[in-house]
PDB file of N, CA and C in Angstrom:
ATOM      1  N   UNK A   1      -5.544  44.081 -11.497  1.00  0.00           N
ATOM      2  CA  UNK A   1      -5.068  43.101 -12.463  1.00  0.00           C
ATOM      3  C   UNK A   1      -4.236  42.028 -11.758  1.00  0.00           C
ATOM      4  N   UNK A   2      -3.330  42.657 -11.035  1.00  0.00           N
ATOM      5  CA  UNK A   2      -2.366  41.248 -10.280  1.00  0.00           C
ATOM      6  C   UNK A   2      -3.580  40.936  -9.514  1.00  0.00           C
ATOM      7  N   UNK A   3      -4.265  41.206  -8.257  1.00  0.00           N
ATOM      8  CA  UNK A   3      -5.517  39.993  -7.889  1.00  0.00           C
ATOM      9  C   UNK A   3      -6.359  39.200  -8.945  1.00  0.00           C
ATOM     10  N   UNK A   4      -6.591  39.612  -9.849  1.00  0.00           N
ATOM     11  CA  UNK A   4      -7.464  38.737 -10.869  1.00  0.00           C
ATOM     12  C   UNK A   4      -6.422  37.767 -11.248  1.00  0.00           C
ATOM     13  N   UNK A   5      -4.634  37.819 -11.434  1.00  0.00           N
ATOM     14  CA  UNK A   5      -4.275  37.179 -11.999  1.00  0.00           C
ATOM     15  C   UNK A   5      -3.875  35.932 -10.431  1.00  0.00           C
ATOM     16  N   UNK A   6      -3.629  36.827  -9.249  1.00  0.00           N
ATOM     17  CA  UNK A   6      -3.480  35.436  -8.473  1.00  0.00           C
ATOM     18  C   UNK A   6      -4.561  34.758  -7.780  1.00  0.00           C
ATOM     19  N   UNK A   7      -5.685  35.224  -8.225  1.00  0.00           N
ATOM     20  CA  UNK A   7      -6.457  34.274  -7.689  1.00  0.00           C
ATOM     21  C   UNK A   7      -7.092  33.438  -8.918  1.00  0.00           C
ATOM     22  N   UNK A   8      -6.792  33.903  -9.903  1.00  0.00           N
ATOM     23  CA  UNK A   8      -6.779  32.800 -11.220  1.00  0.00           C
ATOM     24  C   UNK A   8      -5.865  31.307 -10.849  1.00  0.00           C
ATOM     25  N   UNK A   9      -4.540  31.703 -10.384  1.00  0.00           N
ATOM     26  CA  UNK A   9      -3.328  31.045 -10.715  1.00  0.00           C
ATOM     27  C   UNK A   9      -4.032  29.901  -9.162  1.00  0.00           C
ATOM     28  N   UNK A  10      -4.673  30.807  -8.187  1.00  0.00           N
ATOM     29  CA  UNK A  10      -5.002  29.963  -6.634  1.00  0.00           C
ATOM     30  C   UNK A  10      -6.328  28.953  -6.937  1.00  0.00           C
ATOM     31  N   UNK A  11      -6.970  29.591  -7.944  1.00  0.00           N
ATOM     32  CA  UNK A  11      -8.050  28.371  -8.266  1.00  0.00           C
ATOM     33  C   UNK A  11      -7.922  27.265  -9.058  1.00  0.00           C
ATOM     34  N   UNK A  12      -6.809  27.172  -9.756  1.00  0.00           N
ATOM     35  CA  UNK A  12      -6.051  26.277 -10.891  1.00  0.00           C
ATOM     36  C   UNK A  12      -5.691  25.177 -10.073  1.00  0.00           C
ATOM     37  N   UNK A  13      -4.769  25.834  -8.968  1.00  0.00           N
ATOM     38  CA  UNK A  13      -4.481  25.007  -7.988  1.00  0.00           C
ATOM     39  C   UNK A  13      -4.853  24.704  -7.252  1.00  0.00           C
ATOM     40  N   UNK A  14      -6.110  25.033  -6.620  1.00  0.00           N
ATOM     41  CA  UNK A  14      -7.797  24.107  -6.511  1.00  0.00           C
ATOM     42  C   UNK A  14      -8.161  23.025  -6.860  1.00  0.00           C
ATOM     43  N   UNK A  15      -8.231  23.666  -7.937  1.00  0.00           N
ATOM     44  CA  UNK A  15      -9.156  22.075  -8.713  1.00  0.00           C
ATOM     45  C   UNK A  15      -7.850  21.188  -9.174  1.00  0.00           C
ATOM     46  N   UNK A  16      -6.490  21.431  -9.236  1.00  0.00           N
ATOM     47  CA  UNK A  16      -5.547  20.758  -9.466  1.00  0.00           C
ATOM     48  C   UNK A  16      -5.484  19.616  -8.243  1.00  0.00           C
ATOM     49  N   UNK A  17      -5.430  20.158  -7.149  1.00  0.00           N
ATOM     50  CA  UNK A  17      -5.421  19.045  -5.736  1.00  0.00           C
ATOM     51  C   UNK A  17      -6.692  18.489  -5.073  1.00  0.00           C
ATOM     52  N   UNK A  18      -7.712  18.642  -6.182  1.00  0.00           N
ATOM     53  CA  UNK A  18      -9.041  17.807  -5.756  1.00  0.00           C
ATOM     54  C   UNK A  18      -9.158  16.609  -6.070  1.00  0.00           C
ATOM     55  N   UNK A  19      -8.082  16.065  -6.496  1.00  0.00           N
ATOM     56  CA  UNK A  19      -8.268  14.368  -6.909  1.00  0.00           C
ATOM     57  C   UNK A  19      -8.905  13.550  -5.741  1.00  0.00           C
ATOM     58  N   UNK A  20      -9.304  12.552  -6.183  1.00  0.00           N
ATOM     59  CA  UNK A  20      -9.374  11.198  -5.219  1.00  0.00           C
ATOM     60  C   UNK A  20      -9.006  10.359  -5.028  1.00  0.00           C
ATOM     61  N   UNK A  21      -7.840  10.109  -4.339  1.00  0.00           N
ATOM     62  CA  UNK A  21      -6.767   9.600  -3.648  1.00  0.00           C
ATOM     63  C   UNK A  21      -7.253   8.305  -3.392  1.00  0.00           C
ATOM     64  N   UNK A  22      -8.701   8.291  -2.999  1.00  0.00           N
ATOM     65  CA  UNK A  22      -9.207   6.967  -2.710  1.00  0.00           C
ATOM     66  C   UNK A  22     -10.348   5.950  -4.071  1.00  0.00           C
ATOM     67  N   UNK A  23      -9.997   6.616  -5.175  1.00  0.00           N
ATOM     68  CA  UNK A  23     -10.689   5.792  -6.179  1.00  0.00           C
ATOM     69  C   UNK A  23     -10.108   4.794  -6.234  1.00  0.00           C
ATOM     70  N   UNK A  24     -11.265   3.726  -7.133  1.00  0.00           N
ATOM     71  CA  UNK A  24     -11.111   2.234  -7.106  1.00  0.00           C
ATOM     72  C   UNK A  24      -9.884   2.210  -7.846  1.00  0.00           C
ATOM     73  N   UNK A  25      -9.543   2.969  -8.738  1.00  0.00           N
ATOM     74  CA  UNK A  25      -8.714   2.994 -10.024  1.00  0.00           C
ATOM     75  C   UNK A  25      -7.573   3.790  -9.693  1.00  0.00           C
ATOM     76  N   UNK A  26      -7.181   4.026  -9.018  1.00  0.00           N
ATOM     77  CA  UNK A  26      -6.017   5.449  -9.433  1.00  0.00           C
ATOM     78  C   UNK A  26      -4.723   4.893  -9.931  1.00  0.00           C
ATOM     79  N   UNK A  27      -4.663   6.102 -11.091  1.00  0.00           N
ATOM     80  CA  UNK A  27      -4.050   6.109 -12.535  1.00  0.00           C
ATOM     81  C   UNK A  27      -2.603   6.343 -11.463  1.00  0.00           C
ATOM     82  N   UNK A  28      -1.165   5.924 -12.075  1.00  0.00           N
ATOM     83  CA  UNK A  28      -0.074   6.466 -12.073  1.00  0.00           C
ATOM     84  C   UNK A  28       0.553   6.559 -12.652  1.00  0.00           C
ATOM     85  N   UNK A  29       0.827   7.495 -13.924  1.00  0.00           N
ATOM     86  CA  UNK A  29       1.637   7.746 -14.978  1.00  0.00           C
ATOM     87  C   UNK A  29       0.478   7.280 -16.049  1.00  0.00           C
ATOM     88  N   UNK A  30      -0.592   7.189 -16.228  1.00  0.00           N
ATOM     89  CA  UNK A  30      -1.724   6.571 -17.214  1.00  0.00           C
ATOM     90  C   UNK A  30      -1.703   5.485 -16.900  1.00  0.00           C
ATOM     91  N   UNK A  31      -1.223   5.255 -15.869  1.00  0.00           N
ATOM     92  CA  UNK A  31      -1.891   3.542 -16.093  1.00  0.00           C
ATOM     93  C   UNK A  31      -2.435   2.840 -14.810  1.00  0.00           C
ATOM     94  N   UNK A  32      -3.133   1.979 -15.096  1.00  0.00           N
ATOM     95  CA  UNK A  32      -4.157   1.813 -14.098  1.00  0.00           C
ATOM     96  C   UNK A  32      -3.711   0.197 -13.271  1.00  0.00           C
ATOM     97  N   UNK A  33      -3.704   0.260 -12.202  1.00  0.00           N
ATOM     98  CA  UNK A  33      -2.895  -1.282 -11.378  1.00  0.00           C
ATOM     99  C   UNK A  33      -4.451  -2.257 -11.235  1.00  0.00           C
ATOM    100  N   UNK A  34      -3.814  -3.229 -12.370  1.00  0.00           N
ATOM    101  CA  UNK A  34      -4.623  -4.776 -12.030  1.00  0.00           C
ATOM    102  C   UNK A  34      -4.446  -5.656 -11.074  1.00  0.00           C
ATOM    103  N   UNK A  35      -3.187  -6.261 -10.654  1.00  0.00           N
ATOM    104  CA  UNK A  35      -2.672  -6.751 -10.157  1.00  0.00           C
ATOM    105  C   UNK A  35      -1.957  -6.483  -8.610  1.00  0.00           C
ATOM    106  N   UNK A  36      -1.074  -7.198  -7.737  1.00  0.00           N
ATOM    107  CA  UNK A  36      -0.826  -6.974  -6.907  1.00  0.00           C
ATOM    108  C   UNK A  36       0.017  -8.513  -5.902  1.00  0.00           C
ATOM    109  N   UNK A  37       1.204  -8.444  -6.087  1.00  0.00           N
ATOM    110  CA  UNK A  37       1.552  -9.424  -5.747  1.00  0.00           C
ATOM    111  C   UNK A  37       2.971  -9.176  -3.957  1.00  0.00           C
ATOM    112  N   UNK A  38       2.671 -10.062  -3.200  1.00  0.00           N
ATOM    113  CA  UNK A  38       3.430  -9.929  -1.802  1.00  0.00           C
ATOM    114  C   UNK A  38       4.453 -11.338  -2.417  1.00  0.00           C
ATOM    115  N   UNK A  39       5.622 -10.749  -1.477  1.00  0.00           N
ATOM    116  CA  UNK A  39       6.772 -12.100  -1.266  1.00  0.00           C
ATOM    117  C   UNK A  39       7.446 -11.219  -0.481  1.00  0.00           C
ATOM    118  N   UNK A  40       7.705 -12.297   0.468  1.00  0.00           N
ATOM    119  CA  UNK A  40       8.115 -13.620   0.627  1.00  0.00           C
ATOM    120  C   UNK A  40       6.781 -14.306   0.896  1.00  0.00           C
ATOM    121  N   UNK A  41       6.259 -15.556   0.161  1.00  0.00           N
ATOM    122  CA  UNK A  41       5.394 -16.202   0.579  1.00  0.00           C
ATOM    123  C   UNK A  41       5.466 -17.217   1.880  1.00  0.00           C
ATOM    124  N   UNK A  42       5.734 -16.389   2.918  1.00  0.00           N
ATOM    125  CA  UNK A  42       5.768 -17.036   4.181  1.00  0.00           C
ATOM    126  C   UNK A  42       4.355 -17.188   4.854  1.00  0.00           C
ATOM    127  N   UNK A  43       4.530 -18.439   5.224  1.00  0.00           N
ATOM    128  CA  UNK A  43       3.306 -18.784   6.397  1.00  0.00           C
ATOM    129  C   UNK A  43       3.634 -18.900   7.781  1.00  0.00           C
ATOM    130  N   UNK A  44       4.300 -18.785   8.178  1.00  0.00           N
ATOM    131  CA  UNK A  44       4.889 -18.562  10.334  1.00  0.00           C
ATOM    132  C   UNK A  44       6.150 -17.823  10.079  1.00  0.00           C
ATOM    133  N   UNK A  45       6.285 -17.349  11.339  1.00  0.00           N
ATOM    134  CA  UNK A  45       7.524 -16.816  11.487  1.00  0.00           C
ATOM    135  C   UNK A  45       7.525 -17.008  13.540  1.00  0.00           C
ATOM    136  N   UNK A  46       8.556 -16.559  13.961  1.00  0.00           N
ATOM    137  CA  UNK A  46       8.304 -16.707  15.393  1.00  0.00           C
ATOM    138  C   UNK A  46       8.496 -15.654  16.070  1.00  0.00           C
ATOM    139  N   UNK A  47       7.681 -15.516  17.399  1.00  0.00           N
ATOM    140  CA  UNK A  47       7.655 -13.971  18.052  1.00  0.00           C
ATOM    141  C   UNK A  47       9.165 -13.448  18.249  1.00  0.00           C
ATOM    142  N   UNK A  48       8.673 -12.161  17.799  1.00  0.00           N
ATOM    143  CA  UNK A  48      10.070 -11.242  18.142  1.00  0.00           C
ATOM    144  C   UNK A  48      10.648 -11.077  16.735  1.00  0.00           C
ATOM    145  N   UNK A  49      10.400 -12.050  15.524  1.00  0.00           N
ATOM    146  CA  UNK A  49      11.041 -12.197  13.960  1.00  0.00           C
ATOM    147  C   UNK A  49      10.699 -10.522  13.361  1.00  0.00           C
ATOM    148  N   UNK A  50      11.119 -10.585  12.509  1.00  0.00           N
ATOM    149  CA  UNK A  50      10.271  -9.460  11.352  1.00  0.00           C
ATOM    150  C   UNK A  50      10.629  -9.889   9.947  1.00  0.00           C
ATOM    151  N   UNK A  51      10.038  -9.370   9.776  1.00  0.00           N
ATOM    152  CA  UNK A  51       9.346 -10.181   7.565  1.00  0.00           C
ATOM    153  C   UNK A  51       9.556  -8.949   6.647  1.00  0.00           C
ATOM    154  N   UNK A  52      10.125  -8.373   5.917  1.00  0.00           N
ATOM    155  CA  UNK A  52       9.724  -7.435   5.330  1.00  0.00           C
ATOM    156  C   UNK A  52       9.402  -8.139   3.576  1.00  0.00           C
ATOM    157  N   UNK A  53       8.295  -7.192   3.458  1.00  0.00           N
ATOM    158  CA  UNK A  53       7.349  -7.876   2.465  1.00  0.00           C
ATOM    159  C   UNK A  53       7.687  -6.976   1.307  1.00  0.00           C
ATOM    160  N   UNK A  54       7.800  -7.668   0.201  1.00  0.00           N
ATOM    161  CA  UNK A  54       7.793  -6.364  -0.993  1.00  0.00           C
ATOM    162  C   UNK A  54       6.726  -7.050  -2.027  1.00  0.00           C
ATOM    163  N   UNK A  55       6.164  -5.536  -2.346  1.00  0.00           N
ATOM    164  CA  UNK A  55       4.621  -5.315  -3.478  1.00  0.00           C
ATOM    165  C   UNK A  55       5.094  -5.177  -4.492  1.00  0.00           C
ATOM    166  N   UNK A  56       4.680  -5.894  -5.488  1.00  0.00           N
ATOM    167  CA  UNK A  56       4.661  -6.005  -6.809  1.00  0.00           C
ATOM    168  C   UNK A  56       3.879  -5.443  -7.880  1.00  0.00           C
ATOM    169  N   UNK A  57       3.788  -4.457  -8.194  1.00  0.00           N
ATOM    170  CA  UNK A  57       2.179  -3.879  -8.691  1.00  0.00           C
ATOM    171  C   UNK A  57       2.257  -4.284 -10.122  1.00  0.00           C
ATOM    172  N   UNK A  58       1.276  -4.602 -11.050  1.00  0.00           N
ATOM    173  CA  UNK A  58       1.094  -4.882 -12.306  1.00  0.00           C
ATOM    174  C   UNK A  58       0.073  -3.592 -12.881  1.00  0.00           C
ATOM    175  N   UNK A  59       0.394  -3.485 -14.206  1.00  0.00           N
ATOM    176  CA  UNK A  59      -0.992  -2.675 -14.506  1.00  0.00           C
ATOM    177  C   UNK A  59      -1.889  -3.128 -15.783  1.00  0.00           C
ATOM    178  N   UNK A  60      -2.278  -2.404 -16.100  1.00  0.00           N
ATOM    179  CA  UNK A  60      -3.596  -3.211 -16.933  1.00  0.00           C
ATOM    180  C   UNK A  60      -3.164  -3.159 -18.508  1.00  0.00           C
ATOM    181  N   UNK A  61      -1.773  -2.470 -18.506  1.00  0.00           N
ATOM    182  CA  UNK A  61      -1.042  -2.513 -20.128  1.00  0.00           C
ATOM    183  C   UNK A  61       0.445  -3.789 -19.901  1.00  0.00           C
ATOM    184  N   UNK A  62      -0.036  -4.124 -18.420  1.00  0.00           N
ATOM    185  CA  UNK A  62       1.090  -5.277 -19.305  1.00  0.00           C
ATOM    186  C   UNK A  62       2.284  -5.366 -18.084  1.00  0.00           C
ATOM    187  N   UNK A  63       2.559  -4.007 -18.017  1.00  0.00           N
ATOM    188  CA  UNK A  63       4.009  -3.313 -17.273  1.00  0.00           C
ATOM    189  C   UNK A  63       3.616  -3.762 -15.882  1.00  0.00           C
ATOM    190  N   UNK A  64       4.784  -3.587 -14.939  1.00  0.00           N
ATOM    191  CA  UNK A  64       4.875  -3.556 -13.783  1.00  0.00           C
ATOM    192  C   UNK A  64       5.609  -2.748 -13.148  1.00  0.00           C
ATOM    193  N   UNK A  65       5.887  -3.215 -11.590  1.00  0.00           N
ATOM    194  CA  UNK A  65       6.730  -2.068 -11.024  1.00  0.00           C
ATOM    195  C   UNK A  65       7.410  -3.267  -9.634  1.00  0.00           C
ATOM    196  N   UNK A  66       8.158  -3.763  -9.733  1.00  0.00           N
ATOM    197  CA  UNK A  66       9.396  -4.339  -8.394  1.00  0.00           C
ATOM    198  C   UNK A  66       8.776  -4.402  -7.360  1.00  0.00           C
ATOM    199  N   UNK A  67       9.226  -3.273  -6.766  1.00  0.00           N
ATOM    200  CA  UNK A  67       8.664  -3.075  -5.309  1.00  0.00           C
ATOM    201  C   UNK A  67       8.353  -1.923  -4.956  1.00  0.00           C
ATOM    202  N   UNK A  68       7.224  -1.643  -4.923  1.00  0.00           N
ATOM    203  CA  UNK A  68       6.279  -0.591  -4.332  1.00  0.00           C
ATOM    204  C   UNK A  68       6.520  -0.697  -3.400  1.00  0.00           C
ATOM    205  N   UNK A  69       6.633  -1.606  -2.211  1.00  0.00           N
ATOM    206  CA  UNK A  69       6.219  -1.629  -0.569  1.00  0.00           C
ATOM    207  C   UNK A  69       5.974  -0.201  -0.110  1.00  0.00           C
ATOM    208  N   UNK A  70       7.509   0.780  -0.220  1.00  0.00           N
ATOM    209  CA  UNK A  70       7.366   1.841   0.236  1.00  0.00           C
ATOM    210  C   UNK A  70       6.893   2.769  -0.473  1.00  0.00           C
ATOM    211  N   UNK A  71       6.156   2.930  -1.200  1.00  0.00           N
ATOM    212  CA  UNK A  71       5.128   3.910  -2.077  1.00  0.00           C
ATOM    213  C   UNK A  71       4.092   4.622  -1.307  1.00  0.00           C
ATOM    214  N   UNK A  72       3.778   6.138  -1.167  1.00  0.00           N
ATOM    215  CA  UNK A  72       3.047   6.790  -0.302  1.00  0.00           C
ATOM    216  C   UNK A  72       1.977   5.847  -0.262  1.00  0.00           C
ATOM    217  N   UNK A  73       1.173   5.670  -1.518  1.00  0.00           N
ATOM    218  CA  UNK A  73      -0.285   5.246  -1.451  1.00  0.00           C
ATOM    219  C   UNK A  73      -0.245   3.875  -1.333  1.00  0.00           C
ATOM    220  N   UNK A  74       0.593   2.956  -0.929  1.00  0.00           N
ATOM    221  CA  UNK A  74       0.476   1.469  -0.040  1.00  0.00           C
ATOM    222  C   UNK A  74      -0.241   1.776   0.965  1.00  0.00           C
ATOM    223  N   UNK A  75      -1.485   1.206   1.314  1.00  0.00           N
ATOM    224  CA  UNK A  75      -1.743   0.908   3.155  1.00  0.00           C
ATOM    225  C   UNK A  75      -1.386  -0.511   3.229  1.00  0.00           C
ATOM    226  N   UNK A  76      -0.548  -0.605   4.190  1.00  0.00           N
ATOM    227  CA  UNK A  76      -0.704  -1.694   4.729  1.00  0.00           C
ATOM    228  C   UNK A  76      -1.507  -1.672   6.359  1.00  0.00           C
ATOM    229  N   UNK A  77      -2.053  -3.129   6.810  1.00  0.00           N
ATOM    230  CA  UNK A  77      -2.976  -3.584   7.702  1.00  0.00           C
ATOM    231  C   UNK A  77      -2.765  -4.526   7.665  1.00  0.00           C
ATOM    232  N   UNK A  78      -2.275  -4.980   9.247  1.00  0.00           N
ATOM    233  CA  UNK A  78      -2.333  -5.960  10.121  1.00  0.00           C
ATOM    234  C   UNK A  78      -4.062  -6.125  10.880  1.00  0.00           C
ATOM    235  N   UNK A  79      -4.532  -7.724  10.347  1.00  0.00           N
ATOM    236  CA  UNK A  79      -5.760  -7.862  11.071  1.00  0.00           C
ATOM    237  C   UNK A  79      -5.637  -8.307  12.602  1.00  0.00           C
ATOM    238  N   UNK A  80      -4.572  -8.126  13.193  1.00  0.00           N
ATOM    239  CA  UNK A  80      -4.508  -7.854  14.955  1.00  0.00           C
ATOM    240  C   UNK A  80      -3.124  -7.529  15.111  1.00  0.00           C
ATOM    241  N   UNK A  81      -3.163  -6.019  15.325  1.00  0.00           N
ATOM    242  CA  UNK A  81      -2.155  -5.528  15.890  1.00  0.00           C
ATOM    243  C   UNK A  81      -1.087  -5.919  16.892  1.00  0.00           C
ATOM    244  N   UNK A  82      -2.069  -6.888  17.604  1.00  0.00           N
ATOM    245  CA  UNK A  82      -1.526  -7.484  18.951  1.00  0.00           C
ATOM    246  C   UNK A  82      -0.873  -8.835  19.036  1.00  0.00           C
ATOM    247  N   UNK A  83      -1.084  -9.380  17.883  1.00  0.00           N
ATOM    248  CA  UNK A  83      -0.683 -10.678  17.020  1.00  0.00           C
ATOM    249  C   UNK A  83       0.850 -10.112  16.256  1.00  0.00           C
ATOM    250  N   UNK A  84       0.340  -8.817  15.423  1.00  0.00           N
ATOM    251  CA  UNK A  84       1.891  -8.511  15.101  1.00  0.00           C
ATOM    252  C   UNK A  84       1.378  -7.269  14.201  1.00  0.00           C
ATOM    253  N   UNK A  85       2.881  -6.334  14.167  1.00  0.00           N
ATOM    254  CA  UNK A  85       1.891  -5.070  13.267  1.00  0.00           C
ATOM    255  C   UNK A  85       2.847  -5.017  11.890  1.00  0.00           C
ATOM    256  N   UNK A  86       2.835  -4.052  11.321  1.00  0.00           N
ATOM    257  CA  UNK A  86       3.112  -3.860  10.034  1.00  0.00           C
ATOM    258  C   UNK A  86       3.412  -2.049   9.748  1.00  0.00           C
ATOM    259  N   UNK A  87       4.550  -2.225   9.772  1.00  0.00           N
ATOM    260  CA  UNK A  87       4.937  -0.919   9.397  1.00  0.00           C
ATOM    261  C   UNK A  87       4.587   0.044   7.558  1.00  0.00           C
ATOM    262  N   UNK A  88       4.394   1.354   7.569  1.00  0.00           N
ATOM    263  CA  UNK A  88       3.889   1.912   6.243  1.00  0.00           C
ATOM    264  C   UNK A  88       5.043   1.489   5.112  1.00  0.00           C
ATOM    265  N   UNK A  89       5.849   0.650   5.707  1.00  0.00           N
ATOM    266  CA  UNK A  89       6.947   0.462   4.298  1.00  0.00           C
ATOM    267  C   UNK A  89       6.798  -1.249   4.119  1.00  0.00           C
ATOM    268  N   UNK A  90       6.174  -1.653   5.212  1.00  0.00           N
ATOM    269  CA  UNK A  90       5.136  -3.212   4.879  1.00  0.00           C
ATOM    270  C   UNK A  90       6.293  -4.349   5.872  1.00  0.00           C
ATOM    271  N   UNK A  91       7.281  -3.346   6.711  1.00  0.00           N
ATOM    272  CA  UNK A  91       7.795  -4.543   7.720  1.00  0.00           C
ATOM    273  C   UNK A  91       6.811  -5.172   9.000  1.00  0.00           C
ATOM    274  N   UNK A  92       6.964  -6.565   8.994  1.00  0.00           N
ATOM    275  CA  UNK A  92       6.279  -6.909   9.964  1.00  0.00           C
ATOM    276  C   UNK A  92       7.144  -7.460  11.011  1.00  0.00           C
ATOM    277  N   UNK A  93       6.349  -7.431  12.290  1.00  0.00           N
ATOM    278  CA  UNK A  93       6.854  -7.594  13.141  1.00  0.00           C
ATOM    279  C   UNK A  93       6.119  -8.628  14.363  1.00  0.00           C
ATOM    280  N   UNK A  94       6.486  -9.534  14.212  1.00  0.00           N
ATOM    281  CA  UNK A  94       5.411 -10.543  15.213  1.00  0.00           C
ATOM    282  C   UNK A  94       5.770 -10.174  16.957  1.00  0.00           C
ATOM    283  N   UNK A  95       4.590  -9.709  17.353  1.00  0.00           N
ATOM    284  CA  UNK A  95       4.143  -9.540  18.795  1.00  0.00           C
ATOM    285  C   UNK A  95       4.086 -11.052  19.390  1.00  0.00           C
ATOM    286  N   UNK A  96       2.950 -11.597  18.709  1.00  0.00           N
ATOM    287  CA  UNK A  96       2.669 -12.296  20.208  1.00  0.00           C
ATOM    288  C   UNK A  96       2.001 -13.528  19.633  1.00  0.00           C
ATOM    289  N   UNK A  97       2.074 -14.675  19.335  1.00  0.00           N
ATOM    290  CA  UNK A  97       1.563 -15.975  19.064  1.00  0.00           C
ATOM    291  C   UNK A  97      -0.123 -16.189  18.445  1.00  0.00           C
ATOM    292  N   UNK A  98      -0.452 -16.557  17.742  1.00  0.00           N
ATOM    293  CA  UNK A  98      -1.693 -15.913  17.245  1.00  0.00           C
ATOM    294  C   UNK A  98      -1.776 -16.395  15.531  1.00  0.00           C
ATOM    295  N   UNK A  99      -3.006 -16.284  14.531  1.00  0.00           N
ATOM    296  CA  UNK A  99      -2.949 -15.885  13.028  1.00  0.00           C
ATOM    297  C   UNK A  99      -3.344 -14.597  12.712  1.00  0.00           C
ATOM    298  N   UNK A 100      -2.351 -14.005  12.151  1.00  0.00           N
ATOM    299  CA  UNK A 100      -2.861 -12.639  12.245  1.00  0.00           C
ATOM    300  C   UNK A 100      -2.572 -12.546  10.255  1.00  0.00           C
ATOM    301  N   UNK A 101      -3.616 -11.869   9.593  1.00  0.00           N
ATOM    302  CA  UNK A 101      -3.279 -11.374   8.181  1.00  0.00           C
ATOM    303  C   UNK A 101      -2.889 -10.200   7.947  1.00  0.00           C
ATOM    304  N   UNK A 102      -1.807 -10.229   6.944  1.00  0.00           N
ATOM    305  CA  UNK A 102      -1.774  -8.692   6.765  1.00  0.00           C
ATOM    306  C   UNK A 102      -2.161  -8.509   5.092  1.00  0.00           C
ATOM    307  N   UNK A 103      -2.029  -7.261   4.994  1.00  0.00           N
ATOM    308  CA  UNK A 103      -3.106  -6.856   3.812  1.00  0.00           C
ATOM    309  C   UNK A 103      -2.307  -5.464   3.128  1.00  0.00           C
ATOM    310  N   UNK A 104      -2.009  -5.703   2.222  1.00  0.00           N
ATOM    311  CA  UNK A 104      -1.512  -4.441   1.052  1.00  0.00           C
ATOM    312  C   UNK A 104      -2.334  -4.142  -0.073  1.00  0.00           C
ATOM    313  N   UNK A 105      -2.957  -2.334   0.186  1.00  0.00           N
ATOM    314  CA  UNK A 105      -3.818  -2.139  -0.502  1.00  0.00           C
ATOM    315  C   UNK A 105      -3.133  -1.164  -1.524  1.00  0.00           C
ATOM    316  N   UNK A 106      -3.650  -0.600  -2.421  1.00  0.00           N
ATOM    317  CA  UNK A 106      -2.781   0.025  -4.110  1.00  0.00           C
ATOM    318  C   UNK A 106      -3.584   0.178  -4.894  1.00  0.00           C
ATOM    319  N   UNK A 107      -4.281   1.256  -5.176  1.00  0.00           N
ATOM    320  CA  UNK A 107      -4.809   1.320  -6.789  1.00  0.00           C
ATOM    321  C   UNK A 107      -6.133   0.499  -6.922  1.00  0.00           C
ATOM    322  N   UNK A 108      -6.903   0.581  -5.671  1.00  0.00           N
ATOM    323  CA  UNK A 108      -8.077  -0.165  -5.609  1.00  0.00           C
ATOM    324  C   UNK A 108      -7.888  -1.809  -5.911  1.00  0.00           C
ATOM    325  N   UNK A 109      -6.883  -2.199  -5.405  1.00  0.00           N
ATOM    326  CA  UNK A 109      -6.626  -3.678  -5.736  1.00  0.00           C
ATOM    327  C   UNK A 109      -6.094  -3.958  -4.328  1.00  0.00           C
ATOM    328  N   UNK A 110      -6.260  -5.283  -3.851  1.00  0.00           N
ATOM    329  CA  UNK A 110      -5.276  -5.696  -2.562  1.00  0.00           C
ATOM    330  C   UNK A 110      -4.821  -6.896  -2.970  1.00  0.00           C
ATOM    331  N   UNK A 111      -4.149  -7.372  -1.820  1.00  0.00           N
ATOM    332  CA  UNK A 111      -3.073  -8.502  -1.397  1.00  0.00           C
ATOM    333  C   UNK A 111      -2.856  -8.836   0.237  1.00  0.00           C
ATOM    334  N   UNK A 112      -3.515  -9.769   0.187  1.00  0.00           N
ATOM    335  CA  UNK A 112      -3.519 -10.424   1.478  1.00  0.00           C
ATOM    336  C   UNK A 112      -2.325 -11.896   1.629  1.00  0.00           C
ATOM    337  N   UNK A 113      -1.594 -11.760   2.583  1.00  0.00           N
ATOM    338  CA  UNK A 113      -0.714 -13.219   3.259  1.00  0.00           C
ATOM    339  C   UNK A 113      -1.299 -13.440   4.824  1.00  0.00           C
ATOM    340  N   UNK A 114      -1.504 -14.433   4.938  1.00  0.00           N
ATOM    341  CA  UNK A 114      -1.880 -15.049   6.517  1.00  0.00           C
ATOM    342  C   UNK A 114      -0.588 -15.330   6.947  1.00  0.00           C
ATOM    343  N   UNK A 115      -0.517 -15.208   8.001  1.00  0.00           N
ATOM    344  CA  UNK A 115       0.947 -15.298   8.835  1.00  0.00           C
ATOM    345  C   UNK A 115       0.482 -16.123  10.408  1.00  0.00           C
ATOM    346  N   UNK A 116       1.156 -17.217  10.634  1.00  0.00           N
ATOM    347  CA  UNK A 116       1.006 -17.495  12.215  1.00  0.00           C
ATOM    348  C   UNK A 116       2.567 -17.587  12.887  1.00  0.00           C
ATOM    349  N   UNK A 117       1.812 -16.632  14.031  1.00  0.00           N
ATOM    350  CA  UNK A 117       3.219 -16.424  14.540  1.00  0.00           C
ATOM    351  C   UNK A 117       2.974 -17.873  15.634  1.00  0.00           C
ATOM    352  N   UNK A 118       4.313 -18.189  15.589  1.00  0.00           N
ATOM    353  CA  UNK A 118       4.803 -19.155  16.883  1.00  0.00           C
ATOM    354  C   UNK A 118       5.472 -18.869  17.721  1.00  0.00           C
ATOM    355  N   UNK A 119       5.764 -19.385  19.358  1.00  0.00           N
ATOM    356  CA  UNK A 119       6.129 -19.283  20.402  1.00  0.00           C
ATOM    357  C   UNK A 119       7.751 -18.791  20.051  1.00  0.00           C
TER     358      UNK A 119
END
């Protein structure tokens, strides 16, 4: 009887952690993110600077949320690392002279800013 009951309780919690983390949609609290907004709307900064960016998420009832930046399920991506990178809480950091974009993804929605770094 106790094995029937913990491997009841171990398969619950199976199918409990089979979500998909990577759907177009993922719900948080019921609600689903439309939107997606970055600031500071900067276009250059100069090598050696750092930017920290904060995400704005909207959802599809209306509501929003401040700043996500540091929210597990943010990726952020820098399109050349070597231009400048971008930390998981969305600080950037300019390397090296170049246009490099970075990109905040959320809830199957993104947000892209172009950035050129200068000398």
């Amino acid at each position: 009887m106790l094995f029937a009951m913990a491997f009841s309780a171990m398969s619950m919690v199976a199918a409990v952690g089979c979500g998909d983390d990577n759907a177009d949609d993922i719900e948080l609290d019921n609600k689903t993110v439309s939107d997606l907004d970055l600031t500071p709307d900067t276009s250059s900064m100069k090598k050696g600077e750092t930017l920290q960016y904060t995400l704005k998420v909207t959802y599809s009832d209306g509501t929003s949320d401040g700043d996500m930046s540091r929210h597990a399920r943010v990726e952020w991506i820098s399109s050349d690392p070597a231009t400048a990178t971008v930390s998981a809480d969305g600080l950037v950091t300019a390397i090296d002279e170049g246009t490099v974009t970075i990109t905040a993804r959320f809830g199957g929605e993104e947000e892209s800013e172009t950035l050129v770094i200068m000398p």
